[in-house]
N, C-alpha and C. Protein backbone atom coordinates (compact mmCIF):
# COMPACT_ATOMS: atom_id res chain seq x y z
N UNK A 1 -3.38 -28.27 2.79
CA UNK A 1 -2.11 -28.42 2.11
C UNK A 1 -1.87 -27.20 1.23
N UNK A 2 -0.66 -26.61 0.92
CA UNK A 2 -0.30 -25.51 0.60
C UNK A 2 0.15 -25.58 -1.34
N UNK A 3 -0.45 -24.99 -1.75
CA UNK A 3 0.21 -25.20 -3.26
C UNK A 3 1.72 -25.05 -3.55
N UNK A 4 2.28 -25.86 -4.11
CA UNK A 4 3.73 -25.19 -3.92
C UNK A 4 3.90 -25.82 -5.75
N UNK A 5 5.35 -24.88 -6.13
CA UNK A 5 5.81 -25.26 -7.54
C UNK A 5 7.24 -24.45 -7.03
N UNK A 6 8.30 -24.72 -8.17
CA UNK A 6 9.54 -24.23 -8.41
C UNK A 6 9.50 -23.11 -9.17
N UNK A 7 10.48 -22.12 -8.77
CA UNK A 7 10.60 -21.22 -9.56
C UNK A 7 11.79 -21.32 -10.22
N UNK A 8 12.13 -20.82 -11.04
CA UNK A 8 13.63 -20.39 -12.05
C UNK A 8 14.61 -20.16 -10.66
N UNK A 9 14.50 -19.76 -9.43
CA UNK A 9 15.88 -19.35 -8.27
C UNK A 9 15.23 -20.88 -7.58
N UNK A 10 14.88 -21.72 -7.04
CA UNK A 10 14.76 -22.70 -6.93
C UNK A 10 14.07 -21.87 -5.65
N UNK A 11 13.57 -21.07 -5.65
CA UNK A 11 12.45 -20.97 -4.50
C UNK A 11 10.79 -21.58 -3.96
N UNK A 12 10.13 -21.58 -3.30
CA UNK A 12 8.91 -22.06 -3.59
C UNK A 12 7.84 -21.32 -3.15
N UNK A 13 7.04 -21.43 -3.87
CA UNK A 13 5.75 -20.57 -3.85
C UNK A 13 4.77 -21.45 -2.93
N UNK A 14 4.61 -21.28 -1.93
CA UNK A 14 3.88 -21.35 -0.97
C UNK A 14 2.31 -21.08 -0.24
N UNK A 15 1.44 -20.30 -1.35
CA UNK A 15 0.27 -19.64 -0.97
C UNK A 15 -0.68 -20.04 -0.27
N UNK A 16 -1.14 -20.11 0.85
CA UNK A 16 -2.42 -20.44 1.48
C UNK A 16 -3.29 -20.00 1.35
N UNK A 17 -3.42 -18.51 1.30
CA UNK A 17 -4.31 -18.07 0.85
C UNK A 17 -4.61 -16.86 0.50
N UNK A 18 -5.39 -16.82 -0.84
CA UNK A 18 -5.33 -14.93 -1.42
C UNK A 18 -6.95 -14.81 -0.70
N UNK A 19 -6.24 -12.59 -0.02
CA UNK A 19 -7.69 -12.47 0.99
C UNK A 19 -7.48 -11.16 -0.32
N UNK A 20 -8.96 -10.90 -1.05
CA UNK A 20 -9.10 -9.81 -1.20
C UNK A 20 -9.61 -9.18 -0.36
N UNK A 21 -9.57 -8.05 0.41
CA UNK A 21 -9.79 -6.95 0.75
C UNK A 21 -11.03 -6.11 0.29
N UNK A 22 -12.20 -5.80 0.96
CA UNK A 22 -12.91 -4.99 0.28
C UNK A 22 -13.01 -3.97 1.25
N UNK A 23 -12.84 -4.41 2.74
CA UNK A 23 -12.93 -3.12 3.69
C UNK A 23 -11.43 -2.94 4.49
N UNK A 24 -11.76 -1.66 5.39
CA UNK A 24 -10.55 -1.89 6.45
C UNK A 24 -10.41 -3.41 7.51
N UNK A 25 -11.85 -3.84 7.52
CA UNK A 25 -11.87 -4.68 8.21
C UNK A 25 -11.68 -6.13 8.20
N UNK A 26 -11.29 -5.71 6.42
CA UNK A 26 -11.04 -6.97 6.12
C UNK A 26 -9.53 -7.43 6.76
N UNK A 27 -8.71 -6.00 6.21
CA UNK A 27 -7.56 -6.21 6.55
C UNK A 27 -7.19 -6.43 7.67
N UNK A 28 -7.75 -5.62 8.84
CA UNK A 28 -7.73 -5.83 10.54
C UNK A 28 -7.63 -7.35 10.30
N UNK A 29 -8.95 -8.14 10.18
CA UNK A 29 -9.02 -9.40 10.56
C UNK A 29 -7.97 -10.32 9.84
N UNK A 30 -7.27 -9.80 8.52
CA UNK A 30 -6.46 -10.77 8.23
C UNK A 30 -5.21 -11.03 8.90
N UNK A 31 -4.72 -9.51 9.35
CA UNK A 31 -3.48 -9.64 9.92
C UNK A 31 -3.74 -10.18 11.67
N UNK A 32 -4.88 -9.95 12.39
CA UNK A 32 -5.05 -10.54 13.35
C UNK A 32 -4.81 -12.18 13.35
N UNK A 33 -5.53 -12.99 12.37
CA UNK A 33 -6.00 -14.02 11.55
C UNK A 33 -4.63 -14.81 11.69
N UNK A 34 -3.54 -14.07 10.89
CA UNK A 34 -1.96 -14.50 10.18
C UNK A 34 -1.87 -14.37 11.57
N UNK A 35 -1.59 -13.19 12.27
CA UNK A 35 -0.42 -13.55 13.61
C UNK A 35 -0.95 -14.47 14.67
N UNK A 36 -2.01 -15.27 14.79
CA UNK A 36 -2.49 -15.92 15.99
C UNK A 36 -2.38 -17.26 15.22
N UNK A 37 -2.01 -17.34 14.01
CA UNK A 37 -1.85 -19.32 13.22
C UNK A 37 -0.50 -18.86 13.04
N UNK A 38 0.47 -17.83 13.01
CA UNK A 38 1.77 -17.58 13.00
C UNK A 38 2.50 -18.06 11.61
N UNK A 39 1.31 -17.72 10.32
CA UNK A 39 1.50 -17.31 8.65
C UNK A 39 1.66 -15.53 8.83
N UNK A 40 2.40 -15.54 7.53
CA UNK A 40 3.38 -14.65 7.23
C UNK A 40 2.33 -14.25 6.34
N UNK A 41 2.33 -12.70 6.09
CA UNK A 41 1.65 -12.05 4.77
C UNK A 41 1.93 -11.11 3.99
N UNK A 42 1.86 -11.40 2.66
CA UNK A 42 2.66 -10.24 1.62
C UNK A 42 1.57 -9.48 0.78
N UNK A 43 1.66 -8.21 1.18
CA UNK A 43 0.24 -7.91 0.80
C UNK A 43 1.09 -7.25 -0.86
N UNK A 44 -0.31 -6.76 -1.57
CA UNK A 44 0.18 -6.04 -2.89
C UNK A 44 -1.31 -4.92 -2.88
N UNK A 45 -0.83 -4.10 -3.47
CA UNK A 45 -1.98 -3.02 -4.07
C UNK A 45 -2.65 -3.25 -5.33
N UNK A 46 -2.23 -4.27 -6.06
CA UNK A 46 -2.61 -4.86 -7.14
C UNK A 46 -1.88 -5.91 -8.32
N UNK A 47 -0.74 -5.88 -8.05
CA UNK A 47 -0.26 -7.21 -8.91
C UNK A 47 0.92 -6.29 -9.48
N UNK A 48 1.13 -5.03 -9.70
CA UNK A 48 2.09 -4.44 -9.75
C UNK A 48 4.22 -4.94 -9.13
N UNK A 49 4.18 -5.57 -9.67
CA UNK A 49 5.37 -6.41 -8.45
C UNK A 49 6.34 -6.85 -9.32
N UNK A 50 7.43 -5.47 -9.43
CA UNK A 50 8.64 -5.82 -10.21
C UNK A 50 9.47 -6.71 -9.46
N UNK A 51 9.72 -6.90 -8.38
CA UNK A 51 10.70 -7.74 -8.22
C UNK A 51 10.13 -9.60 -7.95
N UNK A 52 8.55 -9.38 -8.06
CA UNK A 52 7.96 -10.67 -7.44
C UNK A 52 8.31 -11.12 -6.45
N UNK A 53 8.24 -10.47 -5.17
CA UNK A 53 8.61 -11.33 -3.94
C UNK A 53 6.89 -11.13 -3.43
N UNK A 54 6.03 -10.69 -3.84
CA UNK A 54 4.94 -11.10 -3.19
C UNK A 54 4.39 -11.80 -3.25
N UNK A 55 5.16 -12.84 -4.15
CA UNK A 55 4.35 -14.51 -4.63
C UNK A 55 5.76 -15.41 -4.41
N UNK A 56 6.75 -15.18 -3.98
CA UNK A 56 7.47 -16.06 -3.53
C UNK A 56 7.79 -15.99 -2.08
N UNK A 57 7.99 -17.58 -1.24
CA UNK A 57 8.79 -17.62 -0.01
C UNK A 57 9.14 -19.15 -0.01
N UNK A 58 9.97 -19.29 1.34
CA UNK A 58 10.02 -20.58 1.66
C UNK A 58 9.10 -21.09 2.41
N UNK A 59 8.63 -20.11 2.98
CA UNK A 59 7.48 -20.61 3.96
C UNK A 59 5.95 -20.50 3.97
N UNK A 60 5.00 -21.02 3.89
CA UNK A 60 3.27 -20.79 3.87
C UNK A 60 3.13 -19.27 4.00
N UNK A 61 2.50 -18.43 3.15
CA UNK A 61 2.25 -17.21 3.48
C UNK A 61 1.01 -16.63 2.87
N UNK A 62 0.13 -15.73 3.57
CA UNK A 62 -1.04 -15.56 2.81
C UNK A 62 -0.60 -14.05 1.88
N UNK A 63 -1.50 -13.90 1.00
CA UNK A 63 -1.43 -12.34 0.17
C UNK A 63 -2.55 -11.72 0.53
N UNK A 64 -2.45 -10.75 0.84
CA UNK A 64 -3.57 -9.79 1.48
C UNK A 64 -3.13 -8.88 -0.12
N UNK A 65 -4.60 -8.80 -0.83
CA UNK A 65 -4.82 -8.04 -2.27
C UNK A 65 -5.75 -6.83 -1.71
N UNK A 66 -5.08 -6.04 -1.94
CA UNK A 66 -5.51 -4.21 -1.40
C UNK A 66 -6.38 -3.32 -2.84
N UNK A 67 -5.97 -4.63 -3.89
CA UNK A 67 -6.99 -3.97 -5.19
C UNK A 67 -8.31 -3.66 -5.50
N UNK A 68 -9.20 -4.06 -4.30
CA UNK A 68 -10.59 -3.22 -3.97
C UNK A 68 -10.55 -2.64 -2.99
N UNK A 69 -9.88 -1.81 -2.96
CA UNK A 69 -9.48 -0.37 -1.41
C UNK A 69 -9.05 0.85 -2.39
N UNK A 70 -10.06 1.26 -2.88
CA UNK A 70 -9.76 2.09 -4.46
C UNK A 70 -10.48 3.64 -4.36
N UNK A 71 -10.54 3.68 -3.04
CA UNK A 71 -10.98 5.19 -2.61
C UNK A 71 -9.86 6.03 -2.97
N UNK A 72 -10.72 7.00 -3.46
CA UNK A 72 -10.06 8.35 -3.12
C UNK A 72 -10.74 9.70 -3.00
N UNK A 73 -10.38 10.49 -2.30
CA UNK A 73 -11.50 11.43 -1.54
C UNK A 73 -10.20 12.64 -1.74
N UNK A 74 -11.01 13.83 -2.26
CA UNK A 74 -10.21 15.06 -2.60
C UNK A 74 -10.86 16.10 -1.69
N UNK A 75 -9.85 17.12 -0.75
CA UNK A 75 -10.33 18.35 -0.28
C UNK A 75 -9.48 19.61 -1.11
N UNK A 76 -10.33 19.71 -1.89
CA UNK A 76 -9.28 20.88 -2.86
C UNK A 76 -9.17 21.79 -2.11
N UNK A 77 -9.84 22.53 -1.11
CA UNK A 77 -9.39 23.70 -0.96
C UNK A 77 -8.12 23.44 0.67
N UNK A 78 -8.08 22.30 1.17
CA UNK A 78 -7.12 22.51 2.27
C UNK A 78 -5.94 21.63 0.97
N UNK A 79 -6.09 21.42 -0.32
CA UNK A 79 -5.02 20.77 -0.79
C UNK A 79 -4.60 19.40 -0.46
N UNK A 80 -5.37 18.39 -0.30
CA UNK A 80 -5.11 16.86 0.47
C UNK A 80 -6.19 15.83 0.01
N UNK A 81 -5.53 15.13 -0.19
CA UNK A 81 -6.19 13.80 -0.74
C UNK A 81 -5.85 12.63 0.19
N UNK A 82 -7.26 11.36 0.21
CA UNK A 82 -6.70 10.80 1.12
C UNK A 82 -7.15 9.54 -0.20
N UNK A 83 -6.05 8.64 -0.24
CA UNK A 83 -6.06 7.00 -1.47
C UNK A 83 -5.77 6.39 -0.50
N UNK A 84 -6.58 5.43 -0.73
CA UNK A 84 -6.53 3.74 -0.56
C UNK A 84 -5.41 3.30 -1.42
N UNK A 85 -4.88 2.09 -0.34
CA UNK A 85 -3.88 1.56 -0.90
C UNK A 85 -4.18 0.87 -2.69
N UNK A 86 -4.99 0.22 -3.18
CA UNK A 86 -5.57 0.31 -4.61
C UNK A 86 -5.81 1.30 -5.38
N UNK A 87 -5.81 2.42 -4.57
CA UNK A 87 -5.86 3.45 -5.90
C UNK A 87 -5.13 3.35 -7.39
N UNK A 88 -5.79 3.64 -8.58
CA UNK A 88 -4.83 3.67 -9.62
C UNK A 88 -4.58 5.45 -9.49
N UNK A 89 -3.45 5.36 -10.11
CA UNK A 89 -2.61 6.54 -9.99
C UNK A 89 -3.07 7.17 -11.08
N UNK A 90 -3.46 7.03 -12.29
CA UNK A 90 -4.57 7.59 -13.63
C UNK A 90 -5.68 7.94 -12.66
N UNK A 91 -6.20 6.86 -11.80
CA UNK A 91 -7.53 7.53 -11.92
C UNK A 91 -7.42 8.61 -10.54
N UNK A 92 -5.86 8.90 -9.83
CA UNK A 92 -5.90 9.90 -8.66
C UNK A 92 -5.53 11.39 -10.01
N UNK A 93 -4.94 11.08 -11.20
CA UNK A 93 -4.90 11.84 -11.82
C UNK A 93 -5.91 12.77 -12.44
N UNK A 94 -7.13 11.66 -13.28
CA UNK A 94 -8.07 12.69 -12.85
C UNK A 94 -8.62 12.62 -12.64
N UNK A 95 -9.03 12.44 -11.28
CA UNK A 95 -9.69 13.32 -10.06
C UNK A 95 -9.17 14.34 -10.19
N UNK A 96 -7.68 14.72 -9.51
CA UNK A 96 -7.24 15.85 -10.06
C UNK A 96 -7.73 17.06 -10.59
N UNK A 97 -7.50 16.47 -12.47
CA UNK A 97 -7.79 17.72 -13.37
C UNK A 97 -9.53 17.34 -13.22
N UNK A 98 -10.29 17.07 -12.88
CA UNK A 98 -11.83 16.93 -12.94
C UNK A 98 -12.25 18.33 -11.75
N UNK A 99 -11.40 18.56 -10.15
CA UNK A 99 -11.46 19.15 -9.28
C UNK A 99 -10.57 20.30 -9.57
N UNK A 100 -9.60 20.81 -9.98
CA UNK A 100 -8.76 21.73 -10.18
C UNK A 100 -8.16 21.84 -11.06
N UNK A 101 -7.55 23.00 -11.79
CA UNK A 101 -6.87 23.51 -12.84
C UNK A 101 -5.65 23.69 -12.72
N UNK A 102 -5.18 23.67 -11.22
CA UNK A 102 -3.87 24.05 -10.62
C UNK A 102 -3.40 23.46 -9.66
N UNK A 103 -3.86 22.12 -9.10
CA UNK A 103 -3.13 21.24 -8.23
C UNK A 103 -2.74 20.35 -9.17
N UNK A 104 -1.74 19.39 -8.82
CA UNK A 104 -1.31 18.28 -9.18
C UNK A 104 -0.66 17.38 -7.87
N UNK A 105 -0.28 16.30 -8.54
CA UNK A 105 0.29 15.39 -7.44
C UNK A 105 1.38 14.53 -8.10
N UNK A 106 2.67 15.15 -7.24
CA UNK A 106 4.28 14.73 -7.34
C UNK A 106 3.89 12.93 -7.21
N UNK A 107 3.57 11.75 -8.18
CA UNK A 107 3.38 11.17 -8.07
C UNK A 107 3.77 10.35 -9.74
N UNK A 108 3.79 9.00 -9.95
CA UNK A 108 4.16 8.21 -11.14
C UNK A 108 3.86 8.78 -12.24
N UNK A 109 4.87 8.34 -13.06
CA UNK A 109 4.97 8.10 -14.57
C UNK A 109 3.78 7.02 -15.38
N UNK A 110 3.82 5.92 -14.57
CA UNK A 110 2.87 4.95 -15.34
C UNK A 110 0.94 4.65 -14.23
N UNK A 111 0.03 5.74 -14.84
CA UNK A 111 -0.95 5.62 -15.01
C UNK A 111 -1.76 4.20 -14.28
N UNK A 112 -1.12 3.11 -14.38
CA UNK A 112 -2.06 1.54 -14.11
C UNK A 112 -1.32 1.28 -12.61
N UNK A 113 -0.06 2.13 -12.17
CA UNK A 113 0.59 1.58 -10.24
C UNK A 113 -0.47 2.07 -9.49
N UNK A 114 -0.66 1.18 -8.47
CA UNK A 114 -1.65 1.26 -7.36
C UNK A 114 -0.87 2.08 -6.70
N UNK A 115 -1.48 3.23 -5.61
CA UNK A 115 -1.04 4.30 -4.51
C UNK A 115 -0.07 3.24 -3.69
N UNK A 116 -0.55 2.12 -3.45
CA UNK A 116 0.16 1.44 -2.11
C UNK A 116 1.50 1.07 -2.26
N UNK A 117 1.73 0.76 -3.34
CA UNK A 117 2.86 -0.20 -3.82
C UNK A 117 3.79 1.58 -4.48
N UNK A 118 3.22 2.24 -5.00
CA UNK A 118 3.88 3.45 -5.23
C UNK A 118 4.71 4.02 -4.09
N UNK A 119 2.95 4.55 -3.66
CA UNK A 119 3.95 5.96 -2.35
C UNK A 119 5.04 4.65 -1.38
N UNK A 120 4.56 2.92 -1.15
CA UNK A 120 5.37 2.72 -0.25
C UNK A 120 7.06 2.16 -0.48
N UNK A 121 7.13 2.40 -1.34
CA UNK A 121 8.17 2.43 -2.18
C UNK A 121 9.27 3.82 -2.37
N UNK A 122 8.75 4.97 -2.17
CA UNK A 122 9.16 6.26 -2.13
C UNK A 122 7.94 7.28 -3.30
N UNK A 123 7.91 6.30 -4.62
CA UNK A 123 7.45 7.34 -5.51
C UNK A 123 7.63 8.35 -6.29
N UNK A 124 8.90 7.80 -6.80
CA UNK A 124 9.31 8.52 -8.00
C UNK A 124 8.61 8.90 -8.97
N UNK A 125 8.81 9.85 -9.58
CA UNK A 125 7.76 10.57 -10.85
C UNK A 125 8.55 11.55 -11.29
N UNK A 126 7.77 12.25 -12.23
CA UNK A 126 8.32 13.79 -13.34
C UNK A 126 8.13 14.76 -12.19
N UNK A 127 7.87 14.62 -11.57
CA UNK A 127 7.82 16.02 -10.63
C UNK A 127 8.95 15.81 -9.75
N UNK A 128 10.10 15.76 -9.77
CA UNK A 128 10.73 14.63 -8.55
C UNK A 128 11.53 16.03 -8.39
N UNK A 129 12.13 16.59 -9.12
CA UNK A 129 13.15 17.52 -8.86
C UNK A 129 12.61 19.15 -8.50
N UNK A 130 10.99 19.15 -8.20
CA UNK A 130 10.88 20.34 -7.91
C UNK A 130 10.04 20.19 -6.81
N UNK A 131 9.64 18.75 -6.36
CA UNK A 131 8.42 18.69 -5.42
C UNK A 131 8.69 17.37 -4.42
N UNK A 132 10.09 16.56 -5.34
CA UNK A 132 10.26 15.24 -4.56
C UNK A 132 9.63 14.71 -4.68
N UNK A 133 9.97 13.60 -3.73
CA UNK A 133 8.93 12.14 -4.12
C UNK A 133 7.70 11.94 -3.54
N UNK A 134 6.63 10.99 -3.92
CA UNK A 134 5.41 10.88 -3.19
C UNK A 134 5.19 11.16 -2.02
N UNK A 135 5.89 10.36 -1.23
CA UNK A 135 6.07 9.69 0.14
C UNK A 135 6.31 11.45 0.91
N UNK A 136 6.95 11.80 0.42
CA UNK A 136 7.39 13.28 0.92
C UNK A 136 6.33 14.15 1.21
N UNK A 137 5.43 14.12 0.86
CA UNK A 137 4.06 14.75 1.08
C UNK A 137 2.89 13.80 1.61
N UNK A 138 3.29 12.99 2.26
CA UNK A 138 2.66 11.95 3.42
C UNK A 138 2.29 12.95 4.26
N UNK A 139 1.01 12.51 4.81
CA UNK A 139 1.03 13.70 5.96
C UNK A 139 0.11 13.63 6.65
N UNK A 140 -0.89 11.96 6.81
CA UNK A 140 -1.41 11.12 7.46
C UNK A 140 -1.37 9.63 7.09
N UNK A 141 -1.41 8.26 7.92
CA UNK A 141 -1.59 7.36 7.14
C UNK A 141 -2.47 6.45 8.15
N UNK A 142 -2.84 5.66 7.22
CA UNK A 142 -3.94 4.62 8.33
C UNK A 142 -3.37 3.49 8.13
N UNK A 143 -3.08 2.26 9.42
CA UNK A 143 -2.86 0.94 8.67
C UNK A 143 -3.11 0.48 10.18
N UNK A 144 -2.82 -0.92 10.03
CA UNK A 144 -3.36 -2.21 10.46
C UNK A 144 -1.58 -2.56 11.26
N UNK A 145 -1.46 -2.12 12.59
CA UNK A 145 -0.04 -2.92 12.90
C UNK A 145 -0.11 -4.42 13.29
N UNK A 146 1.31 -4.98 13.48
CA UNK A 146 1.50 -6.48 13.23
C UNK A 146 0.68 -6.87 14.62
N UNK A 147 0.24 -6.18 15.86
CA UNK A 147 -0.37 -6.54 17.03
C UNK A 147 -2.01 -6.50 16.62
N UNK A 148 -2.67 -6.20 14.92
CA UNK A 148 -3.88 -5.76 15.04
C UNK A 148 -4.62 -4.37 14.93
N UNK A 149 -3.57 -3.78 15.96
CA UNK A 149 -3.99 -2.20 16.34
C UNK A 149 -4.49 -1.40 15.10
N UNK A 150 -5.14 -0.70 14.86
CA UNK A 150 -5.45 0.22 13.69
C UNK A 150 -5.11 1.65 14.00
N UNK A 151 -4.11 2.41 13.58
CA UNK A 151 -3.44 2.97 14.03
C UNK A 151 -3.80 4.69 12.45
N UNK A 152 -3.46 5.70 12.71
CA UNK A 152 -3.31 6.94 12.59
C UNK A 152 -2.03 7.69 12.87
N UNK A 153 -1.67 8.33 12.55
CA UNK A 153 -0.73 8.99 12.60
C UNK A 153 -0.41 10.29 13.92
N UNK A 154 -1.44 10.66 14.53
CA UNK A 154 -1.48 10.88 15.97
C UNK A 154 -1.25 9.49 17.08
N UNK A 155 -2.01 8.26 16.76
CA UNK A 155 -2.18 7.19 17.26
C UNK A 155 -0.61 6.44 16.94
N UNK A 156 -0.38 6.24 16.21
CA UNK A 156 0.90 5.59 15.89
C UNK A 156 2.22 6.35 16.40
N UNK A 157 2.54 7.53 16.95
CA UNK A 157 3.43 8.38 17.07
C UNK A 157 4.16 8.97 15.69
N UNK A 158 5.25 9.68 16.17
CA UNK A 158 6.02 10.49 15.08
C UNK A 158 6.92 9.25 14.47
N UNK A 159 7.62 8.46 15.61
CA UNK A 159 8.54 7.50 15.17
C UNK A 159 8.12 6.08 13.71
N UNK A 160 7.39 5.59 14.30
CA UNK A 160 6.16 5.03 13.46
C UNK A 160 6.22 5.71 12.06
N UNK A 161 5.41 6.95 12.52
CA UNK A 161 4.91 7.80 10.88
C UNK A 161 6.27 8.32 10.35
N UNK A 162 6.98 8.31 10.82
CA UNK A 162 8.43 8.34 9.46
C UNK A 162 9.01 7.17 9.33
N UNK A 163 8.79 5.96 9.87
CA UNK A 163 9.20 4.59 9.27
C UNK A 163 8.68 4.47 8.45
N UNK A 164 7.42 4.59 7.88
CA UNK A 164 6.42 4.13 7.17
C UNK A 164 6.71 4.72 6.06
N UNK A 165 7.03 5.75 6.11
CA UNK A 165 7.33 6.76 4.91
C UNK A 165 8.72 6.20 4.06
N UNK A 166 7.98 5.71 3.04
CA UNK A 166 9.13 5.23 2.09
C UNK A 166 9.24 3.52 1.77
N UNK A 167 10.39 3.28 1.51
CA UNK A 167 11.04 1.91 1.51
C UNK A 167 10.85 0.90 2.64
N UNK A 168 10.17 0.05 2.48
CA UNK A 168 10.06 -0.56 3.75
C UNK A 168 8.76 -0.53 4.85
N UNK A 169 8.04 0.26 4.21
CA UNK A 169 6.98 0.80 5.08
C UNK A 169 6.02 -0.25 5.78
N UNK A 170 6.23 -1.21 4.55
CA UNK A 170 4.75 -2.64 4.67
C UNK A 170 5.04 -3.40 6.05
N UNK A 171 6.93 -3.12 6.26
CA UNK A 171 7.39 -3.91 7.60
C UNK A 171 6.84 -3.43 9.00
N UNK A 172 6.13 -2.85 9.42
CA UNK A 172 5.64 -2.20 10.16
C UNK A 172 3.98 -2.44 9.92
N UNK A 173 3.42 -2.67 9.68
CA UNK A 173 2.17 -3.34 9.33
C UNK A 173 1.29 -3.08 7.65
N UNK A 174 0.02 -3.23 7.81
CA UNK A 174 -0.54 -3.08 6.36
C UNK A 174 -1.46 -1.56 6.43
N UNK A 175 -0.44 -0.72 5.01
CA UNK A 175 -0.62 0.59 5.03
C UNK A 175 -2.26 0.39 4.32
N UNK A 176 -2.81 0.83 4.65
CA UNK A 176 -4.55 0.43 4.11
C UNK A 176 -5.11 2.13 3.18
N UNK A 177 -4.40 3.04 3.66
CA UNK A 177 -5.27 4.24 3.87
C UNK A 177 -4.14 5.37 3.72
N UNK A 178 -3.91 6.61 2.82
CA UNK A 178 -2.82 7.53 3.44
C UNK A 178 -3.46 8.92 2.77
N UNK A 179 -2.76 10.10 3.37
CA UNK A 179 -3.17 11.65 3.09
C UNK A 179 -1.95 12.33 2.59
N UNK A 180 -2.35 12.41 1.40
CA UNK A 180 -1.22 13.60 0.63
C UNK A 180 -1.75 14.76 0.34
């Protein structure tokens, strides 16, 4: 049986079940998991969720929590970083200044947003008018599509890897992994 309560829009909260995430494989198996019982899933990078639709629906839906997927791996000298969808954006910061004196990353204002919920959003920040937004310097991503597949950005095609980029991206499966 599914927990349910009312919200203030008379919607209902529905949860079956919260999967934290500790590997890729967690996520593979959840979204395999959801599409073969034919539950719906709203994942988050960490609880970050101005508009709260990742805890509301009408219908049973699980939350896939991406807040222990908190890698991040720096190649300073080709300039590229690859975050897990949990990354905190403080701590991609410094990494950063810990590795270099002269890179930075066109990325948030507030220190505590997870990478996932940021870059898939677009990713606005102070750097916006000389470097653009996060998402704009995408330039691999890893995720989990709605068939299972675990997909790359050679593997996924071109069409794919510019859907993903931006607003909307999560609709296309669960972004787990990306390279800026």
């Amino acid at each position: 049986m599914c927990p349910t309560r009312k919200t203030k829009d008379a919607q209902t909260l529905m949860i079956i079940a919260i999967v934290a995430a500790k590997h890729k494989s967690h996520v593979h198996a959840t979204v395999v998991c959801a599409k073969s019982n034919g539950i719906q899933i709203r994942t988050r990078s960490g609880g970050h969720d101005l508009d709260g639709l990742s805890h509301v629906s009408s219908i049973p839906f699980i939350i896939l929590d991406m807040h222990n997927l908190r890698s991040i791996t720096m190649d300073v000298p080709r300039k590229k970083s690859w975050l897990q969808a949990g990354a905190i954006l403080g701590e991609l910061y410094t990494k950063i200044a810990e590795k270099s004196k002269t890179l930075a990353s066109p990325a948030g204002i507030f220190p505590t947003v997870k990478a996932g919920g940021h870059i898939s959003d677009g990713g606005y920040g102070n750097m916006i008018r000389k470097h653009g937004l996060s998402v704009d310097h995408v330039v691999d991503a890893q995720l989990v599509d709605v068939n299972g597949r675990i997909l790359n950005r050679a593997s996924m095609g071109e069409d794919l890897f510019w859907a993903i980029r931006g607003g909307g991206g999560a609709r296309f499966g669960v972004i787990y992994r990306r390279c800026k």
